[in-house]
C-alpha atoms as a PDB file:
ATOM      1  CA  UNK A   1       0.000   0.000   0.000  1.00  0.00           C
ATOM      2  CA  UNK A   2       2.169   2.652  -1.147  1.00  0.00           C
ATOM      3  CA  UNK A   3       1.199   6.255  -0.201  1.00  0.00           C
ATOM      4  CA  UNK A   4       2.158   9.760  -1.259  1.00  0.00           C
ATOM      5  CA  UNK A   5       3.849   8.546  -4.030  1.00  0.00           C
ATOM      6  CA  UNK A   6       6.126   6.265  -2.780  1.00  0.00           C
ATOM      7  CA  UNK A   7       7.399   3.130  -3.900  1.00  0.00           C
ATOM      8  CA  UNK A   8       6.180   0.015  -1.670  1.00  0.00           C
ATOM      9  CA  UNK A   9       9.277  -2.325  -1.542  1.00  0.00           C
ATOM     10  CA  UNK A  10       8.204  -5.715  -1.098  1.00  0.00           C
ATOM     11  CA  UNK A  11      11.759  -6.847   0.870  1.00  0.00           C
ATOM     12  CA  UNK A  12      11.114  -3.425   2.948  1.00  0.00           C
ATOM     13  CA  UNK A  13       7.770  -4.313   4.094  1.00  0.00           C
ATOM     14  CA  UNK A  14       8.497  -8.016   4.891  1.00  0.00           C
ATOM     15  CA  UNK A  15      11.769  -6.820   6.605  1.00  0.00           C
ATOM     16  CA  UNK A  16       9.137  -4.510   9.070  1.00  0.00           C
ATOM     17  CA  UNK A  17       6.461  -7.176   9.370  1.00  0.00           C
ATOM     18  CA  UNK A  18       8.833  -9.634  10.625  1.00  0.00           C
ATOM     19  CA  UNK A  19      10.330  -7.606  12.861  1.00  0.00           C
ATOM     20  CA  UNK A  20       6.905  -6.754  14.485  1.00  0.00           C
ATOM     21  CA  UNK A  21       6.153 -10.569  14.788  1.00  0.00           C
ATOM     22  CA  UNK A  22       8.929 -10.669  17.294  1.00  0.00           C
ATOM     23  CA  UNK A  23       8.571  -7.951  19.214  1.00  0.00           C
ATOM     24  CA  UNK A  24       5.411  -8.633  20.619  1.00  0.00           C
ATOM     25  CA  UNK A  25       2.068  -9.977  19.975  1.00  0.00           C
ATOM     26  CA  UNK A  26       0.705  -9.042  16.652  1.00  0.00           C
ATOM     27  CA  UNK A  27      -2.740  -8.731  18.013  1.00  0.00           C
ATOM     28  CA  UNK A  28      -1.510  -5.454  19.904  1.00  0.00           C
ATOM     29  CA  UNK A  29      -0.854  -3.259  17.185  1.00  0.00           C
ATOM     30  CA  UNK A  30      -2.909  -1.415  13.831  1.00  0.00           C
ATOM     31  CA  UNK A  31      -0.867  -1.115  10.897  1.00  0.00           C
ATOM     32  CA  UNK A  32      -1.030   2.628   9.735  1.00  0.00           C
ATOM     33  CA  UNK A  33       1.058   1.696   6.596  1.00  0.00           C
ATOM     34  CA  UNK A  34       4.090   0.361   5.250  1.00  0.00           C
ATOM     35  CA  UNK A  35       6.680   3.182   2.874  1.00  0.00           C
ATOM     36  CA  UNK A  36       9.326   1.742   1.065  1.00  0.00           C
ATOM     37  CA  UNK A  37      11.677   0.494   4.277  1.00  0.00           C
ATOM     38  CA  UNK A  38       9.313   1.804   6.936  1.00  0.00           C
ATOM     39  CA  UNK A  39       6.302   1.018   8.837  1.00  0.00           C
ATOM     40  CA  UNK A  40       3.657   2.797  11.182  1.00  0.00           C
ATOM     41  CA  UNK A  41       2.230   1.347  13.712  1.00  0.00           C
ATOM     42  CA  UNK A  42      -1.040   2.013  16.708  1.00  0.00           C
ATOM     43  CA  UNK A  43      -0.537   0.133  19.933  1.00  0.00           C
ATOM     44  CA  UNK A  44      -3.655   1.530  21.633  1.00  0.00           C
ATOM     45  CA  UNK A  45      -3.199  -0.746  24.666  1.00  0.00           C
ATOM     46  CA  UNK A  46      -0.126   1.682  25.632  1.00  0.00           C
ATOM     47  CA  UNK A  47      -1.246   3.844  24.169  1.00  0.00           C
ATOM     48  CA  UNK A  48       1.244   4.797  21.773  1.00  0.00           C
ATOM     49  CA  UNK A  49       2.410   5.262  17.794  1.00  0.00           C
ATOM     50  CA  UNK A  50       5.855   4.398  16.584  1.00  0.00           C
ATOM     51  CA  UNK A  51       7.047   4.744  12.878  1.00  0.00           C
ATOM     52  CA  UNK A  52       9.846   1.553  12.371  1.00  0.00           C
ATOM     53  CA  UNK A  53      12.807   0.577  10.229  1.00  0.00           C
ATOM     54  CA  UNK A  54      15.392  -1.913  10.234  1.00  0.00           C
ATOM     55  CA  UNK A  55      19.178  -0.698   8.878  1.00  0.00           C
ATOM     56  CA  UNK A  56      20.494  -2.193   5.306  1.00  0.00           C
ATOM     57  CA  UNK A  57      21.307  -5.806   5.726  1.00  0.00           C
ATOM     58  CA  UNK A  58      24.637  -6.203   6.589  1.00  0.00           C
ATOM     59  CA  UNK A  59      27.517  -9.485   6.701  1.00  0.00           C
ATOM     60  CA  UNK A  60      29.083  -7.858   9.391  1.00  0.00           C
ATOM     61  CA  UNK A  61      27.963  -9.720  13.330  1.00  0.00           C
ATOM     62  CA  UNK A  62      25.384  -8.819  14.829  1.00  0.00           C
ATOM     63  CA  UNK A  63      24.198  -9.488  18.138  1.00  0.00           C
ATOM     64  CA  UNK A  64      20.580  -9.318  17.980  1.00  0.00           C
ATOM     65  CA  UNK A  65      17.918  -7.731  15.582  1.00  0.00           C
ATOM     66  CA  UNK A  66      18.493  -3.913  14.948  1.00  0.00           C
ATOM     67  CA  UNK A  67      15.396  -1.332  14.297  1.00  0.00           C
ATOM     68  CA  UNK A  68      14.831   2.061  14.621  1.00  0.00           C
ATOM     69  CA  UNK A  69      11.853   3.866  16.089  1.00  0.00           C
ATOM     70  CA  UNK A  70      10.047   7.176  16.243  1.00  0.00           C
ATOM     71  CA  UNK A  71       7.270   6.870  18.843  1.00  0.00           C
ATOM     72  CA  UNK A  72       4.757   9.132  20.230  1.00  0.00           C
ATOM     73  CA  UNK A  73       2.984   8.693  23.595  1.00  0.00           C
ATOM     74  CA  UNK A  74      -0.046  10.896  23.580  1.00  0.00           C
ATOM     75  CA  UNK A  75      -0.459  10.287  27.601  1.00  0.00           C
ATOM     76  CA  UNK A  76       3.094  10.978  28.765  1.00  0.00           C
ATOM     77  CA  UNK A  77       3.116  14.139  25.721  1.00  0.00           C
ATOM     78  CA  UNK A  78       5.744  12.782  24.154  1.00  0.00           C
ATOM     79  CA  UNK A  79       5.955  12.762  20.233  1.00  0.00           C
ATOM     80  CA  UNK A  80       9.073  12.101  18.116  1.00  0.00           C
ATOM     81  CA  UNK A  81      11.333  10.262  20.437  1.00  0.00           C
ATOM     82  CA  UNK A  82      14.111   8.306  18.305  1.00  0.00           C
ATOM     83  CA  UNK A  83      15.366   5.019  20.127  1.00  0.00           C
ATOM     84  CA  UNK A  84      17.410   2.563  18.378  1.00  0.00           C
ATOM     85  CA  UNK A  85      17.777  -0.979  19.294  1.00  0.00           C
ATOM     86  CA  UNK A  86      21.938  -1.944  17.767  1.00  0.00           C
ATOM     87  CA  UNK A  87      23.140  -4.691  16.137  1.00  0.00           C
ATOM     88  CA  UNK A  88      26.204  -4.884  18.904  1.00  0.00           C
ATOM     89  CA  UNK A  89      26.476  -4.661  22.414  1.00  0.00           C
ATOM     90  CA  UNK A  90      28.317  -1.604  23.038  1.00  0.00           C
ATOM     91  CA  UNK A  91      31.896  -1.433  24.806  1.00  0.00           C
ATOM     92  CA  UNK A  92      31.766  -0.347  28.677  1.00  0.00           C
ATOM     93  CA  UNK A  93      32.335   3.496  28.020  1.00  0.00           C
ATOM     94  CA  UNK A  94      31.912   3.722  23.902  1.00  0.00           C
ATOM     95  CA  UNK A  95      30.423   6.378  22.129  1.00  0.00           C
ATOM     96  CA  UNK A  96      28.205   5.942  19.544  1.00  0.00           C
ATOM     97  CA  UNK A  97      26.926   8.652  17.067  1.00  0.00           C
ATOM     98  CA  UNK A  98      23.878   9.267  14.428  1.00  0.00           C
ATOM     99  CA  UNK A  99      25.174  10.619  11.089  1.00  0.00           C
ATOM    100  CA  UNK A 100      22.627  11.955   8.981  1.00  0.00           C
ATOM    101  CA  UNK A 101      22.158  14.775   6.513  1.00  0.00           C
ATOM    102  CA  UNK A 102      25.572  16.205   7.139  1.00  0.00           C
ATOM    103  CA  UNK A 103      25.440  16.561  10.446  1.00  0.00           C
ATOM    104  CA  UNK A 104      26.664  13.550  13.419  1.00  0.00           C
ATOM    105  CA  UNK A 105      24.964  13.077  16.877  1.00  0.00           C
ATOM    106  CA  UNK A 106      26.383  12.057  20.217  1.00  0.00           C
ATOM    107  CA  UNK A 107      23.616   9.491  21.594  1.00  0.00           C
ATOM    108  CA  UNK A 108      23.018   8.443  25.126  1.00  0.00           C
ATOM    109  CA  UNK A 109      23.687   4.813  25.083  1.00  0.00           C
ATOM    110  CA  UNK A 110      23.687   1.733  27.603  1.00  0.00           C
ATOM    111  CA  UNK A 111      24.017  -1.940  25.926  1.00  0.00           C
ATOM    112  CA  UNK A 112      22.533  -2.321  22.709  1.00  0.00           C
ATOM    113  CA  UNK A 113      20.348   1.115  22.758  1.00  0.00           C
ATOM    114  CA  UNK A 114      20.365   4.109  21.916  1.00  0.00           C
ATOM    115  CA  UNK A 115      18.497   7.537  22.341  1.00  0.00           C
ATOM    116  CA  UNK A 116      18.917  11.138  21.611  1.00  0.00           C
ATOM    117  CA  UNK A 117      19.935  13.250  24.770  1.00  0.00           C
ATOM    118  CA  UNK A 118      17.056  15.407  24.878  1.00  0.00           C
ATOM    119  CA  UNK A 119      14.106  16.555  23.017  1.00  0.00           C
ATOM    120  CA  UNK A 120      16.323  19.086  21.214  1.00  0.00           C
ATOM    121  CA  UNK A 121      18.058  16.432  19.836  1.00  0.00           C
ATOM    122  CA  UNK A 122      15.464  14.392  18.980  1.00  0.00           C
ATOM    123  CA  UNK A 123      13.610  16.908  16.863  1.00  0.00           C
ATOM    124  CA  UNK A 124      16.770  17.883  15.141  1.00  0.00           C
ATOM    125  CA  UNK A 125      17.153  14.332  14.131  1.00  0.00           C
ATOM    126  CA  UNK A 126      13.907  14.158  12.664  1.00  0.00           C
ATOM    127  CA  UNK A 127      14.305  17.193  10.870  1.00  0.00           C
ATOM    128  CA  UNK A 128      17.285  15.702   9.820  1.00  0.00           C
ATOM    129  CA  UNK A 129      15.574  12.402   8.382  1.00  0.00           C
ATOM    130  CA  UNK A 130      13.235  14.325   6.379  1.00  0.00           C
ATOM    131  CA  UNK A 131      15.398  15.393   3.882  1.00  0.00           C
ATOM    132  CA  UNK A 132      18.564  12.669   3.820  1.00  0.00           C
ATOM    133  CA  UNK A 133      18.772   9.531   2.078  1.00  0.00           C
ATOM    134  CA  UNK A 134      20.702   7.287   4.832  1.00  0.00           C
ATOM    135  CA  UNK A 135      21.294   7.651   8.176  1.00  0.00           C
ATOM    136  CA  UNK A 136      24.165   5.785   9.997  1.00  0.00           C
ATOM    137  CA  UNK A 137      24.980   4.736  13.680  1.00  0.00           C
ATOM    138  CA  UNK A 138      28.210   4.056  14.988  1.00  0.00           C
ATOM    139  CA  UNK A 139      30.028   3.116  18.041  1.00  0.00           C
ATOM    140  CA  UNK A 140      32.662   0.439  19.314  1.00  0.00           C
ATOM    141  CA  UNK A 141      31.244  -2.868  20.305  1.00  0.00           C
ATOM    142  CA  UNK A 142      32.589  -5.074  23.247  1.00  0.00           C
ATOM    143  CA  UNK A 143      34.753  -7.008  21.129  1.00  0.00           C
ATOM    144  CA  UNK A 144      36.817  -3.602  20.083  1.00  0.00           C
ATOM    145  CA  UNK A 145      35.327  -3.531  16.575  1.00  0.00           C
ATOM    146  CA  UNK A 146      33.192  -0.759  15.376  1.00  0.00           C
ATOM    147  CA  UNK A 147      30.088  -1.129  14.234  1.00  0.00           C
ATOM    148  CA  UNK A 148      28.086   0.622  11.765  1.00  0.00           C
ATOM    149  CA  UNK A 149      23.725   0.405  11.005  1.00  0.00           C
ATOM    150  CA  UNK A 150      22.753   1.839   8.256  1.00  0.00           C
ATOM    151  CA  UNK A 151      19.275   2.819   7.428  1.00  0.00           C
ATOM    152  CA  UNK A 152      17.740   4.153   4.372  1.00  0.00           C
ATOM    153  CA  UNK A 153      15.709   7.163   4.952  1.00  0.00           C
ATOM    154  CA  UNK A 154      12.821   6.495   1.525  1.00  0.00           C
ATOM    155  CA  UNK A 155       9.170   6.602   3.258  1.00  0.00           C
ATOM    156  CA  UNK A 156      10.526   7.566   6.628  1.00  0.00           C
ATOM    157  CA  UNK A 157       8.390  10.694   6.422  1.00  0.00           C
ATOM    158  CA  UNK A 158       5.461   8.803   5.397  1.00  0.00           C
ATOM    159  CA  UNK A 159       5.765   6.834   8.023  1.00  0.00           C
ATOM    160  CA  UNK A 160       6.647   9.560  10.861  1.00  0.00           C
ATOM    161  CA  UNK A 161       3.916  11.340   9.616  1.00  0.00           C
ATOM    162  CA  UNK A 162       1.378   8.757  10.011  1.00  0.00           C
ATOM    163  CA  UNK A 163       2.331   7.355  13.228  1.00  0.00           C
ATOM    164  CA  UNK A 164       1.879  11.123  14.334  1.00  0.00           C
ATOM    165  CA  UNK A 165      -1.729  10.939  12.470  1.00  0.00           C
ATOM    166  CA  UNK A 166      -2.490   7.405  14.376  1.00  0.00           C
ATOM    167  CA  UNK A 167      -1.963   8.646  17.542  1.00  0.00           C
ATOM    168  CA  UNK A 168      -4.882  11.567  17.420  1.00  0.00           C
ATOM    169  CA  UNK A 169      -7.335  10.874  19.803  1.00  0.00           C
ATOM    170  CA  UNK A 170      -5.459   8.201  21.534  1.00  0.00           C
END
């Protein structure tokens, strides 16, 4: 079901699908719509809306599933909140960074997640996704290597946008 004119790829939206099957029951959540690489998503039972992407596939290790989110809690008045789940487990004391339309964030980290440092940073990261094509994150993971997930950035507005649309009245 592509929207706004974007392409619908059919590897994207089984990529976000399965992803969703593991998180947590399927029965908990409305699909808003699927863009290219991304997904939006109603959990009224939180309540909450979340747009969601995983990175590029990658041969590099990984030690568990990556995604990326962009949720909204209408009850706690929170809307836009980036959170990444990474593909390593992070060395004791490691930075790791968003890169994205020119411009590279310092995240707060702990394990294999990651979140902006405030709301500041969170909206400048969406305004950020908006207009880029990829966005990377980066950091050292406990074996010394680094570690790089990549995401493409086609329908992540679409899919930010609806999540943001889901969530009215919630």
């Amino acid at each position: 079901m592509a929207r706004s004119g974007r392409r619908l790829t059919l590897a994207g939206s089984a990529a976000v699908l399965a992803l969703l099957l593991c998180m947590r029951p399927a029965a908990a959540r409305d699909a808003l719509g699927v863009w290219e690489d991304w997904g939006a998503f109603r959990d009224s039972a939180v309540p909450r809306c979340y747009a969601i992407a995983m990175p590029a596939p990658s041969s590099r290790p990984r030690d568990g599933v990556p995604y990326m989110t962009i949720g909204t809690w209408p009850r706690r008045n929170l809307r836009g909140q980036v959170h990444w789940r990474l593909s390593r487990r992070i060395a004791p004391g490691a930075k790791v960074t968003a890169s994205v339309g020119g411009e590279t964030f310092e995240l707060m980290a702990s394990d294999a997640v990651a979140w902006a440092q405030d709301r500041r940073m969170d909206a400048a990261v969406i305004a950020r996704l908006r207009s880029a094509g990829t966005l990377t994150i980066s950091g050292k993971a406990r074996d010394g290597r680094t570690f790089r997930d990549t995401y493409r950035l086609g329908g992540a507005a679409s899919a930010m946008d609806a999540a943001t649309v889901g969530c009215v009245g919630l």
